[in-house]
PDB file of N, CA and C in Angstrom:
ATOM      1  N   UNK A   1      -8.248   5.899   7.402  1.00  0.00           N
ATOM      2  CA  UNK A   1      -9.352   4.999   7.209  1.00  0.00           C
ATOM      3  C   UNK A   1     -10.653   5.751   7.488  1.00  0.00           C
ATOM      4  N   UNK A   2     -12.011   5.556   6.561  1.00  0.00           N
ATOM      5  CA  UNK A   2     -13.275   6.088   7.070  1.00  0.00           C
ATOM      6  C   UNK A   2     -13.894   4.559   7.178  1.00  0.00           C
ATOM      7  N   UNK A   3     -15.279   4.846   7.285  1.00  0.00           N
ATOM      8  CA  UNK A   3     -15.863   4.135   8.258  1.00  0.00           C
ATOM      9  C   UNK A   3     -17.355   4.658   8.397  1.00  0.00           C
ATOM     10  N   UNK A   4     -18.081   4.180   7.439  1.00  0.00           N
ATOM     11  CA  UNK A   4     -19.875   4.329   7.392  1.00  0.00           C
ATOM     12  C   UNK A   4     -20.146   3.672   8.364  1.00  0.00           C
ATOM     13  N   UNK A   5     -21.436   3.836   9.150  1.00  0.00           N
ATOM     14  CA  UNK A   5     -21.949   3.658  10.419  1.00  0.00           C
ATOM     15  C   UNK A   5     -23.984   3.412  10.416  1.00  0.00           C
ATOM     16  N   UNK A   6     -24.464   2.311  10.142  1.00  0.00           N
ATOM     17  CA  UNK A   6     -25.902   2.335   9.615  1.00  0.00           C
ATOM     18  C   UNK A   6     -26.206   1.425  10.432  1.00  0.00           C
ATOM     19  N   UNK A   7     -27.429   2.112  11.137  1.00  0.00           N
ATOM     20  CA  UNK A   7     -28.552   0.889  12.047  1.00  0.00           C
ATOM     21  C   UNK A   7     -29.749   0.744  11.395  1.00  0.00           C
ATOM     22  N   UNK A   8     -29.770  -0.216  11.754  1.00  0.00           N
ATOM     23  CA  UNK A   8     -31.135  -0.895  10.755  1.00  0.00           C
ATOM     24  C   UNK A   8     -32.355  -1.887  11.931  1.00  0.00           C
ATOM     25  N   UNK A   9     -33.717  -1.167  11.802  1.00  0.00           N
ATOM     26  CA  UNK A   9     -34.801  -2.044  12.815  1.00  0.00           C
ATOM     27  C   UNK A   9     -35.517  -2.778  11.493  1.00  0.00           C
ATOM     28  N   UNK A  10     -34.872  -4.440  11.476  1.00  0.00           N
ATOM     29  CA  UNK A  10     -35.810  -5.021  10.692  1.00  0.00           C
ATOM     30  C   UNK A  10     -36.943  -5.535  11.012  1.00  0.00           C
ATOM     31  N   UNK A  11     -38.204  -5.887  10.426  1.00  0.00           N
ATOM     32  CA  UNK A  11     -39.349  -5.809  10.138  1.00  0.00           C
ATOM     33  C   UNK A  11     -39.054  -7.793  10.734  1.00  0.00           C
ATOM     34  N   UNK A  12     -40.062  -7.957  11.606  1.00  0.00           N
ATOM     35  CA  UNK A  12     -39.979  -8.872  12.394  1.00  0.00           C
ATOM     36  C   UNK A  12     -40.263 -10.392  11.101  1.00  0.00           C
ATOM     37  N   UNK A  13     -39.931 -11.202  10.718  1.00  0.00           N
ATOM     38  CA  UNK A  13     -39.708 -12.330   9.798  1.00  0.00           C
ATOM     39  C   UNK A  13     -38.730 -12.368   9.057  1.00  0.00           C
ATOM     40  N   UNK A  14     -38.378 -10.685   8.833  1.00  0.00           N
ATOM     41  CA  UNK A  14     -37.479 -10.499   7.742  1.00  0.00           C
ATOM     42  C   UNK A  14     -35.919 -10.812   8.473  1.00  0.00           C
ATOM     43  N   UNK A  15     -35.487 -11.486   9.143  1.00  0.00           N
ATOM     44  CA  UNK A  15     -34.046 -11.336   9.740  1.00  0.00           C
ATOM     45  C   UNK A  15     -33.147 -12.304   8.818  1.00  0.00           C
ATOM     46  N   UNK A  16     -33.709 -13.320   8.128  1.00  0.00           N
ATOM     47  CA  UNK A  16     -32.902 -14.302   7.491  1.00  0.00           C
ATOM     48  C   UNK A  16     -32.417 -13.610   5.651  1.00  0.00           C
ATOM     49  N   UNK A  17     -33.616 -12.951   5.589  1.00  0.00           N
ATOM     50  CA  UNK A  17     -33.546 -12.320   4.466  1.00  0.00           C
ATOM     51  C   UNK A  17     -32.515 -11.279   4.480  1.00  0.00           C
ATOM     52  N   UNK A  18     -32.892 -10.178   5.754  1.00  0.00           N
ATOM     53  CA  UNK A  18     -31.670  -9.353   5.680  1.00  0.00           C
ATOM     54  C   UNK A  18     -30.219  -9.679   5.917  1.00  0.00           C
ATOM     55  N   UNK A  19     -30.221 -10.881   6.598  1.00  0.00           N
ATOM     56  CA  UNK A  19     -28.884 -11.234   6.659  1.00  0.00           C
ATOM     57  C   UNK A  19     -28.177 -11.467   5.667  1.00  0.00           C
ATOM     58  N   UNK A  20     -29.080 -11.721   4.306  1.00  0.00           N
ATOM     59  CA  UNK A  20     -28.903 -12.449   3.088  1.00  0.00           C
ATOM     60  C   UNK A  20     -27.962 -11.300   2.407  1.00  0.00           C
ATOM     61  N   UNK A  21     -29.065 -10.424   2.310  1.00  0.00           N
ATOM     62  CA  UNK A  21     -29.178  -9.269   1.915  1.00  0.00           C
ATOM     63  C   UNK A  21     -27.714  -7.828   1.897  1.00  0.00           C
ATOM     64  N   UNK A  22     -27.341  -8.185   3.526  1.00  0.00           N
ATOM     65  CA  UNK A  22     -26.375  -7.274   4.072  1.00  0.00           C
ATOM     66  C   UNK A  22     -25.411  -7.713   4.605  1.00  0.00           C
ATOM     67  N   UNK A  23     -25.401  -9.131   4.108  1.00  0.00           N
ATOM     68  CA  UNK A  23     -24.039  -9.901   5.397  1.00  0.00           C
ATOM     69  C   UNK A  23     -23.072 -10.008   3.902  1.00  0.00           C
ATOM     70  N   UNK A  24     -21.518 -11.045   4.247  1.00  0.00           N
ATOM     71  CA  UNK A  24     -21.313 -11.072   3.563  1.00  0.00           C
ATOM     72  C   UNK A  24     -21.196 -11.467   2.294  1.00  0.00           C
ATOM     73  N   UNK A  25     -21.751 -11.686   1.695  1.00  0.00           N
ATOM     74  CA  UNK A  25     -22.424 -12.549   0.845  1.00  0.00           C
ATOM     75  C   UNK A  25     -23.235 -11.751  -0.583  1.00  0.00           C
ATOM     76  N   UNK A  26     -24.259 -10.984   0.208  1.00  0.00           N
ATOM     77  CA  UNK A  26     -25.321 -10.281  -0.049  1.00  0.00           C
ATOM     78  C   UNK A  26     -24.498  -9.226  -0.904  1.00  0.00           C
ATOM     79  N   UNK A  27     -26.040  -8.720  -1.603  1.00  0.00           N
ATOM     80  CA  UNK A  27     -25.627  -7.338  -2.660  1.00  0.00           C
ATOM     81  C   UNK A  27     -24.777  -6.605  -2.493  1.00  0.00           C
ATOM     82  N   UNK A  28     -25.328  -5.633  -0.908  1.00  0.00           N
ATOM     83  CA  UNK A  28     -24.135  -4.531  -0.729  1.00  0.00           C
ATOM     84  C   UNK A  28     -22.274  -4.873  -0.663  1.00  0.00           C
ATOM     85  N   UNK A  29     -22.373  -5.773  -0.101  1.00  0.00           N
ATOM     86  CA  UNK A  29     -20.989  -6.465  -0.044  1.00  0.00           C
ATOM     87  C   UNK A  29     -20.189  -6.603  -1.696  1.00  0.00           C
ATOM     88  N   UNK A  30     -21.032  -6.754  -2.563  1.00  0.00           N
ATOM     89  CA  UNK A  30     -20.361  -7.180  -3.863  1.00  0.00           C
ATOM     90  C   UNK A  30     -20.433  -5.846  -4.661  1.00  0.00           C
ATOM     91  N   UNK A  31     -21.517  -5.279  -4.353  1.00  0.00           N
ATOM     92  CA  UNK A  31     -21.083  -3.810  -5.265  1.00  0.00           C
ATOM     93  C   UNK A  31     -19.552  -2.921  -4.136  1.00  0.00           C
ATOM     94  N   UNK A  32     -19.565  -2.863  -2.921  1.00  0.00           N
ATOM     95  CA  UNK A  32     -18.614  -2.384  -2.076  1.00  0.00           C
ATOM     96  C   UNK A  32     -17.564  -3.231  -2.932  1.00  0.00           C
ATOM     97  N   UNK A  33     -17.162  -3.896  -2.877  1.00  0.00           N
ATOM     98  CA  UNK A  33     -15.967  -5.091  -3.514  1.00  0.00           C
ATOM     99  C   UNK A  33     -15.696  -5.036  -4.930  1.00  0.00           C
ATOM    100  N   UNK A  34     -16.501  -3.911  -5.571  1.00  0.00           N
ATOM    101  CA  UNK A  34     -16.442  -3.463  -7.128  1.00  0.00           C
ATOM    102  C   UNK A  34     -15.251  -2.738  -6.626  1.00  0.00           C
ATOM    103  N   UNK A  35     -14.816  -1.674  -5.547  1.00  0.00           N
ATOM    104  CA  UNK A  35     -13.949  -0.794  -5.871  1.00  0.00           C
ATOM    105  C   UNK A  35     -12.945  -1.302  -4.995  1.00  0.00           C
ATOM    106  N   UNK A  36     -11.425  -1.011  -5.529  1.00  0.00           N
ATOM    107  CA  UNK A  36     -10.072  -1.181  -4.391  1.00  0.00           C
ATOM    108  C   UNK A  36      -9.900  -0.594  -3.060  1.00  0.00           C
ATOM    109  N   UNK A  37     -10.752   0.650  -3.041  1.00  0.00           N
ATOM    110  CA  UNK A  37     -10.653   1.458  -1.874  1.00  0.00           C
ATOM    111  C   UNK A  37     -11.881   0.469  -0.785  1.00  0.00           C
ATOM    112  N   UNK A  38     -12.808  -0.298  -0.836  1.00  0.00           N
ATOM    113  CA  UNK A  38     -13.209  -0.701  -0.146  1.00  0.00           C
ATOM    114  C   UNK A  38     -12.495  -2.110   0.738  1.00  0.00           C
ATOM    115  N   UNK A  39     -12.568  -1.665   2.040  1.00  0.00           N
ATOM    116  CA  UNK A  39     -11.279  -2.841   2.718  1.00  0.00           C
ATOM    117  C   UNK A  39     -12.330  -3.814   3.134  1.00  0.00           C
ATOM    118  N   UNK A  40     -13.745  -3.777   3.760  1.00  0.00           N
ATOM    119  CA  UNK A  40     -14.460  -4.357   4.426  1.00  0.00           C
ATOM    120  C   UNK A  40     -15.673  -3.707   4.711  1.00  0.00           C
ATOM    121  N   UNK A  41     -16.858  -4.681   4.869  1.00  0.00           N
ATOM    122  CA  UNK A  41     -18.286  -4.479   5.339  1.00  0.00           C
ATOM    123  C   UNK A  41     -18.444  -6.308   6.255  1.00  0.00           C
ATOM    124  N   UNK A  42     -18.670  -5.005   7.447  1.00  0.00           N
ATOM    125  CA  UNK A  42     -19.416  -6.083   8.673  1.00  0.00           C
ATOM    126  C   UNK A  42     -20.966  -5.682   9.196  1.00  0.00           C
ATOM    127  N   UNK A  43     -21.543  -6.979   9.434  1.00  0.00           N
ATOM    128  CA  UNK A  43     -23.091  -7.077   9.728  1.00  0.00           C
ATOM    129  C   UNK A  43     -22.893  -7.291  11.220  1.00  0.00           C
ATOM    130  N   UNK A  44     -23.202  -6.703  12.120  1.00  0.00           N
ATOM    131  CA  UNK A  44     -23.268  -6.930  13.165  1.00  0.00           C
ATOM    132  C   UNK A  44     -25.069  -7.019  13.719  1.00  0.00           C
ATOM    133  N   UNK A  45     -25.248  -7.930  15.090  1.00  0.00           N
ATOM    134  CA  UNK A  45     -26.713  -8.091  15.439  1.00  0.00           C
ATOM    135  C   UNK A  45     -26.811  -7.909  16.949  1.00  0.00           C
ATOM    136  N   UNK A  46     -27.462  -6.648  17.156  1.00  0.00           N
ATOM    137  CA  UNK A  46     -27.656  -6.914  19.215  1.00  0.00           C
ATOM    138  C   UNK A  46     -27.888  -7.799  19.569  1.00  0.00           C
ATOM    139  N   UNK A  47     -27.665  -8.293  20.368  1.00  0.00           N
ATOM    140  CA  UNK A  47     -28.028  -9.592  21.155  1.00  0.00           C
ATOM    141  C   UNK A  47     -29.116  -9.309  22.075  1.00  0.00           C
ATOM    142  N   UNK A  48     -29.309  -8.117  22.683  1.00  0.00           N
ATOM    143  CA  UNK A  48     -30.532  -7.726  23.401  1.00  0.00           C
ATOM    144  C   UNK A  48     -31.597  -7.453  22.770  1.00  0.00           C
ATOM    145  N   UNK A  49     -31.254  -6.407  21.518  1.00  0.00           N
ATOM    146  CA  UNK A  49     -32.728  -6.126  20.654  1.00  0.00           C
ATOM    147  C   UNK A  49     -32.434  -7.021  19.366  1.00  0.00           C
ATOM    148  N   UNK A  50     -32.922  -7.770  19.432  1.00  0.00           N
ATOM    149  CA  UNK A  50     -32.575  -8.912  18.288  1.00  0.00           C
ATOM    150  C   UNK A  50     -33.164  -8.189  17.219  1.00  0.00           C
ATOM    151  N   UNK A  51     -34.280  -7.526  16.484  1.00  0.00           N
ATOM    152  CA  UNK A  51     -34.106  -6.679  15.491  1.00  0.00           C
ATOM    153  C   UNK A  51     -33.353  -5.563  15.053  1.00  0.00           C
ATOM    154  N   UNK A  52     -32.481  -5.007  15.769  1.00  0.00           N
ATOM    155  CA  UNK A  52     -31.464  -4.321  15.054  1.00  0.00           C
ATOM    156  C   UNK A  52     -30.025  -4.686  15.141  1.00  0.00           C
ATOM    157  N   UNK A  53     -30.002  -4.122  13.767  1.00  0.00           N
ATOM    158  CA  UNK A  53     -28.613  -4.614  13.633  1.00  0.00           C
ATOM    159  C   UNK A  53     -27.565  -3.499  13.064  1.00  0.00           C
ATOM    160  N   UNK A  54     -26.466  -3.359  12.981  1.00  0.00           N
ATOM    161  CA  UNK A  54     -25.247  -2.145  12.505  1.00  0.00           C
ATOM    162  C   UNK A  54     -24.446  -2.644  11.216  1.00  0.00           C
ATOM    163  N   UNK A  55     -24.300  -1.718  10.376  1.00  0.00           N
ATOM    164  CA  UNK A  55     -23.487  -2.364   9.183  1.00  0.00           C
ATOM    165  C   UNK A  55     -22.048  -1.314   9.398  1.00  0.00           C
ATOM    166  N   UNK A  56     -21.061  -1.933   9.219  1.00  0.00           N
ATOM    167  CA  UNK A  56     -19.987  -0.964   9.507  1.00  0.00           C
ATOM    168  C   UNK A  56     -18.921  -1.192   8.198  1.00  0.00           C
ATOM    169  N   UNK A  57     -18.930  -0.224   7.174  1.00  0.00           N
ATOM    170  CA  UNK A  57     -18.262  -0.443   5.983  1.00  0.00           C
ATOM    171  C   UNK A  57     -16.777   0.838   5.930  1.00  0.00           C
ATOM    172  N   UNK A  58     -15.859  -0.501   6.100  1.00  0.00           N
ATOM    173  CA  UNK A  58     -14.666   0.189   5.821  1.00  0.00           C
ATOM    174  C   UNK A  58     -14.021   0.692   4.555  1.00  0.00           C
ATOM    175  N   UNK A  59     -13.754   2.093   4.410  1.00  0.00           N
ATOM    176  CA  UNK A  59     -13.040   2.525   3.191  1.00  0.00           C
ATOM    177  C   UNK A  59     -11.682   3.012   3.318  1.00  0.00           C
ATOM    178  N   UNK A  60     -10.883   2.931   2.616  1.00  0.00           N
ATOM    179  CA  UNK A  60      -9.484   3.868   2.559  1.00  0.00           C
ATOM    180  C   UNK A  60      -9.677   5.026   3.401  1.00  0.00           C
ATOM    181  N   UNK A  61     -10.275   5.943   2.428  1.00  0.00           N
ATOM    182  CA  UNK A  61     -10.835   7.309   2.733  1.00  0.00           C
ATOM    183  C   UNK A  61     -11.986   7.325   2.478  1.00  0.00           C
ATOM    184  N   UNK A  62     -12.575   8.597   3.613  1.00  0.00           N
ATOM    185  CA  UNK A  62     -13.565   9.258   2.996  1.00  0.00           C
ATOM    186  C   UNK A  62     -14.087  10.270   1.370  1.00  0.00           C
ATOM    187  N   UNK A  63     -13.194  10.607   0.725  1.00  0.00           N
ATOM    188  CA  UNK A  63     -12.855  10.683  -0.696  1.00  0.00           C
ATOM    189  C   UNK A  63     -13.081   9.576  -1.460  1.00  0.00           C
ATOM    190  N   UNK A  64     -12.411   8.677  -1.008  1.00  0.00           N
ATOM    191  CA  UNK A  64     -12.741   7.483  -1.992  1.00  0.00           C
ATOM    192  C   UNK A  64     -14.660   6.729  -1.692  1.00  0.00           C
ATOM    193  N   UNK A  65     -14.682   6.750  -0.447  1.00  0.00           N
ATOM    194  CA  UNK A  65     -16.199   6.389  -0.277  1.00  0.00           C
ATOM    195  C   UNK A  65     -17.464   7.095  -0.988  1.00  0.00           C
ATOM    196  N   UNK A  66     -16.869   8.954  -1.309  1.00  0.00           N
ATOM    197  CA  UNK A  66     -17.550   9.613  -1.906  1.00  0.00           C
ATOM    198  C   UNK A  66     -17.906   9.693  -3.478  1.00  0.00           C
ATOM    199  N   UNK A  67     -16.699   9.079  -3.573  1.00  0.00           N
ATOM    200  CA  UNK A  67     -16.609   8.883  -5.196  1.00  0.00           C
ATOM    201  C   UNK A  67     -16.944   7.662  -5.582  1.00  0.00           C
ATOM    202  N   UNK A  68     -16.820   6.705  -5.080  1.00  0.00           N
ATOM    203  CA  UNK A  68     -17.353   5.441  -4.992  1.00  0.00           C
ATOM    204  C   UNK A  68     -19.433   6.031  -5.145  1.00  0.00           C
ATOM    205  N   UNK A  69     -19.492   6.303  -4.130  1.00  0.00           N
ATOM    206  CA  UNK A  69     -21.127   6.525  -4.017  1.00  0.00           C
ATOM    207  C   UNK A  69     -21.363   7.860  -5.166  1.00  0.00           C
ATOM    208  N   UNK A  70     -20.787   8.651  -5.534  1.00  0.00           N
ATOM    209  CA  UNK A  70     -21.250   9.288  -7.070  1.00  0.00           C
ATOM    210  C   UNK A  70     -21.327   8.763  -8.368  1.00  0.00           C
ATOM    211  N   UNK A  71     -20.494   7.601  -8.409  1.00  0.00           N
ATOM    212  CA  UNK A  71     -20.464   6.669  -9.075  1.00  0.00           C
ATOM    213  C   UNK A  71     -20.877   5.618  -9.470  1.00  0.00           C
ATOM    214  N   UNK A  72     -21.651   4.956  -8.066  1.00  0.00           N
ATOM    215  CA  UNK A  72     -22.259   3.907  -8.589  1.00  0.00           C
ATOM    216  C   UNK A  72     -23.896   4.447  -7.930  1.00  0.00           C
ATOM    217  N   UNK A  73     -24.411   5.482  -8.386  1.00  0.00           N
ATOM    218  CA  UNK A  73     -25.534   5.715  -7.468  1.00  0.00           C
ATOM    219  C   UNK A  73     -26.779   4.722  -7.918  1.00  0.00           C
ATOM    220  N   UNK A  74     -26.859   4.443  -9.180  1.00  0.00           N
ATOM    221  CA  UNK A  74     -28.072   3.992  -9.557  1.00  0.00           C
ATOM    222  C   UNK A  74     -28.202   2.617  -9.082  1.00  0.00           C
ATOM    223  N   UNK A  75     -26.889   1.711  -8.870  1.00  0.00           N
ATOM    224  CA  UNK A  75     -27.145   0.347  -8.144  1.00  0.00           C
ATOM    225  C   UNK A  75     -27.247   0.736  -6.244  1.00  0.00           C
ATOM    226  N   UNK A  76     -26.895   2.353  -6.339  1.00  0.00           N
ATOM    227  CA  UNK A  76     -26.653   2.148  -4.512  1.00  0.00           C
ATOM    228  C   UNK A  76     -28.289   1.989  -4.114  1.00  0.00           C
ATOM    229  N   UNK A  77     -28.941   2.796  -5.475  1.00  0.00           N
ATOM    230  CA  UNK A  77     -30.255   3.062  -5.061  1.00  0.00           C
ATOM    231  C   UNK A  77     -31.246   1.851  -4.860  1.00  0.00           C
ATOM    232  N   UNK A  78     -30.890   0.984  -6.230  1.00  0.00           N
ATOM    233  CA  UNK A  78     -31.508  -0.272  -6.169  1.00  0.00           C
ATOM    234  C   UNK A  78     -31.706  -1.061  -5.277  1.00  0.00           C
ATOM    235  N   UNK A  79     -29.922  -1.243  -4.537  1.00  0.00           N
ATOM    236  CA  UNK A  79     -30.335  -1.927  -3.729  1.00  0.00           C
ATOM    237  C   UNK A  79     -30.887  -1.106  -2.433  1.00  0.00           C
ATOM    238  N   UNK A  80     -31.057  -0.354  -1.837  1.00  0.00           N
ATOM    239  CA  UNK A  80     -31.241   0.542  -0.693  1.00  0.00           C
ATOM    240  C   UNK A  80     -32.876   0.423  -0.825  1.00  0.00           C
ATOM    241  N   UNK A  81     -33.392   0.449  -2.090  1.00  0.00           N
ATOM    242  CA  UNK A  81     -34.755   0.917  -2.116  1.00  0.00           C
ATOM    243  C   UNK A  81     -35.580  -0.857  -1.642  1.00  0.00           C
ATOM    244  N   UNK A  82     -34.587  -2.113  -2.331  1.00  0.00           N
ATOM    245  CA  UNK A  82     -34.926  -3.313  -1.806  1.00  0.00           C
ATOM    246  C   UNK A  82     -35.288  -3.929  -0.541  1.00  0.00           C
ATOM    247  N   UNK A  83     -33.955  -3.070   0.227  1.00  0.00           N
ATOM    248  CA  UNK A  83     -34.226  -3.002   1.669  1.00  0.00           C
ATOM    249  C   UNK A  83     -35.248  -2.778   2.184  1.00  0.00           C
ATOM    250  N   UNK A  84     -35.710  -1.809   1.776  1.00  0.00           N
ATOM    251  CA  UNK A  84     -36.427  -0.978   2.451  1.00  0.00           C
ATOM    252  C   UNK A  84     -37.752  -1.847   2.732  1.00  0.00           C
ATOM    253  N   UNK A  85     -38.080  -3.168   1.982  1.00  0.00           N
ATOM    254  CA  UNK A  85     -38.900  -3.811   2.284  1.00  0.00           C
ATOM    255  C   UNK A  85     -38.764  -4.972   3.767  1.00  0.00           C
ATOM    256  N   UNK A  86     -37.683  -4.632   4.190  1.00  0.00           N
ATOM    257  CA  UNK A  86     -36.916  -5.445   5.092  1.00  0.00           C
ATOM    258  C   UNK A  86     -36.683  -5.105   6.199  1.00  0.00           C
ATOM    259  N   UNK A  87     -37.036  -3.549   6.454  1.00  0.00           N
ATOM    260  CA  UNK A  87     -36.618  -2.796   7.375  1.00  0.00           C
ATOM    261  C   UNK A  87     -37.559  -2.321   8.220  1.00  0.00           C
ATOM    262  N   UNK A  88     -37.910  -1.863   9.194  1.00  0.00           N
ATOM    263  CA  UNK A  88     -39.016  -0.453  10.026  1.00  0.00           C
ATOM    264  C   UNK A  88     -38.149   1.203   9.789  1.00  0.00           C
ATOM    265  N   UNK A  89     -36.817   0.745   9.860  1.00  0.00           N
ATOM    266  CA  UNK A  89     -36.344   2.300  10.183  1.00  0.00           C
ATOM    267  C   UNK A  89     -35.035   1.297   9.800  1.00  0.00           C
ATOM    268  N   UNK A  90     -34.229   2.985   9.136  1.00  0.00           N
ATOM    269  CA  UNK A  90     -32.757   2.962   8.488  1.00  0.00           C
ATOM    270  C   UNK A  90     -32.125   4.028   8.866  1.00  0.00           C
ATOM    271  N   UNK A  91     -30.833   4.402   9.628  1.00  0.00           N
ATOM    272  CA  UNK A  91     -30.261   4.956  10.181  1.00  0.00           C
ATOM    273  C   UNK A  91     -29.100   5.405   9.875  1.00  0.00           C
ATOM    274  N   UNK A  92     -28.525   6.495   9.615  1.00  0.00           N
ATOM    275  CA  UNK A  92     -26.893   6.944   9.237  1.00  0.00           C
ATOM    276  C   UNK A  92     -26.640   7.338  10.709  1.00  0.00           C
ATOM    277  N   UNK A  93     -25.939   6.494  11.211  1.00  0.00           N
ATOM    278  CA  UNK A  93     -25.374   6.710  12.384  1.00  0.00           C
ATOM    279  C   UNK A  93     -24.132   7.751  12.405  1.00  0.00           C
ATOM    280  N   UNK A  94     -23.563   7.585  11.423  1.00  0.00           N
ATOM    281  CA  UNK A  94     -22.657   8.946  11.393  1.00  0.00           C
ATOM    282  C   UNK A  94     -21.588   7.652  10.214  1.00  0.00           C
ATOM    283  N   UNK A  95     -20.320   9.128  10.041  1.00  0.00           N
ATOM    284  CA  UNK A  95     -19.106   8.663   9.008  1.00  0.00           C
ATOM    285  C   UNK A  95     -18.481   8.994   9.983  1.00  0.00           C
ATOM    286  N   UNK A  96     -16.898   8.194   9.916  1.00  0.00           N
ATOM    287  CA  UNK A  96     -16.343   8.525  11.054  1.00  0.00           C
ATOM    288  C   UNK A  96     -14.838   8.547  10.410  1.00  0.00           C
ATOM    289  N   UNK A  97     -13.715   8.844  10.875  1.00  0.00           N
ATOM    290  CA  UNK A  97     -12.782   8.900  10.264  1.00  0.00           C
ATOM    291  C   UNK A  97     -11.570   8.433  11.182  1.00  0.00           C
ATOM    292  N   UNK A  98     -10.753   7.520  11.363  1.00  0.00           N
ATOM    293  CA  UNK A  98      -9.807   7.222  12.229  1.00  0.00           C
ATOM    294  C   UNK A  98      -8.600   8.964  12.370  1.00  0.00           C
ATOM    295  N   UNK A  99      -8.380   8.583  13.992  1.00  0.00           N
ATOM    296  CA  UNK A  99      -7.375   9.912  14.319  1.00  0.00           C
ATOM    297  C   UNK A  99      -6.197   8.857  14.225  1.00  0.00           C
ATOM    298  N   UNK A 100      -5.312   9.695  14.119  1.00  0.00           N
ATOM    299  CA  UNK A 100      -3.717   9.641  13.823  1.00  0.00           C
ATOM    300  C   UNK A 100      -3.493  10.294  15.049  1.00  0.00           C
ATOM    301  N   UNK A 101      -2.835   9.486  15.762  1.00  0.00           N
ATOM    302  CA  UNK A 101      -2.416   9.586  17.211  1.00  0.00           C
ATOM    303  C   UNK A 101      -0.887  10.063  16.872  1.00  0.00           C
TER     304      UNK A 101
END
């Protein structure tokens, strides 16, 4: 399993919008749900810093997440660049990859 990792400081009014936006429901969720290799995308929200929040999108593999994102770049962009009206700061917290114990 991989595992994208993104923090996001939204822009203080904008929280209902981004929820819209990034929860499940919202854009990113339905282009992710275009491909089989995507298992899940969760919106998570601090409870202490109430403007940021973590998106944590599960893939098969990291291979498949890559090809997925060479593939659909021109909607990844669209929507990413939408955000951006929604946001202060956007974060790649890292890719992560489950160990096999």
């Amino acid at each position: 399993m991989f595992v994208a990792l993104w923090e996001y400081e939204v822009k203080p009014g904008c929280e209902k919008r981004f929820e819209e936006a990034y929860g499940p429901g919202g854009g990113w969720v339905r282009l992710f749900r275009s491909d089989s290799n995507h298992i899940e995308t969760r919106l998570l929200r601090d409870p202490f810093r109430r403007a940021i929040y973590v998106t944590v999108d599960f893939w098969n593999s990291r291979g498949a997440y890559e090809k997925f994102m060479t593939g659909h770049q021109d909607e990844y962009t669209a929507l990413d660049d939408a955000g951006e009206e929604l946001t202060n700061i956007e974060r790649r917290v890292g890719w992560f990859e489950a160990v096999d114990a």
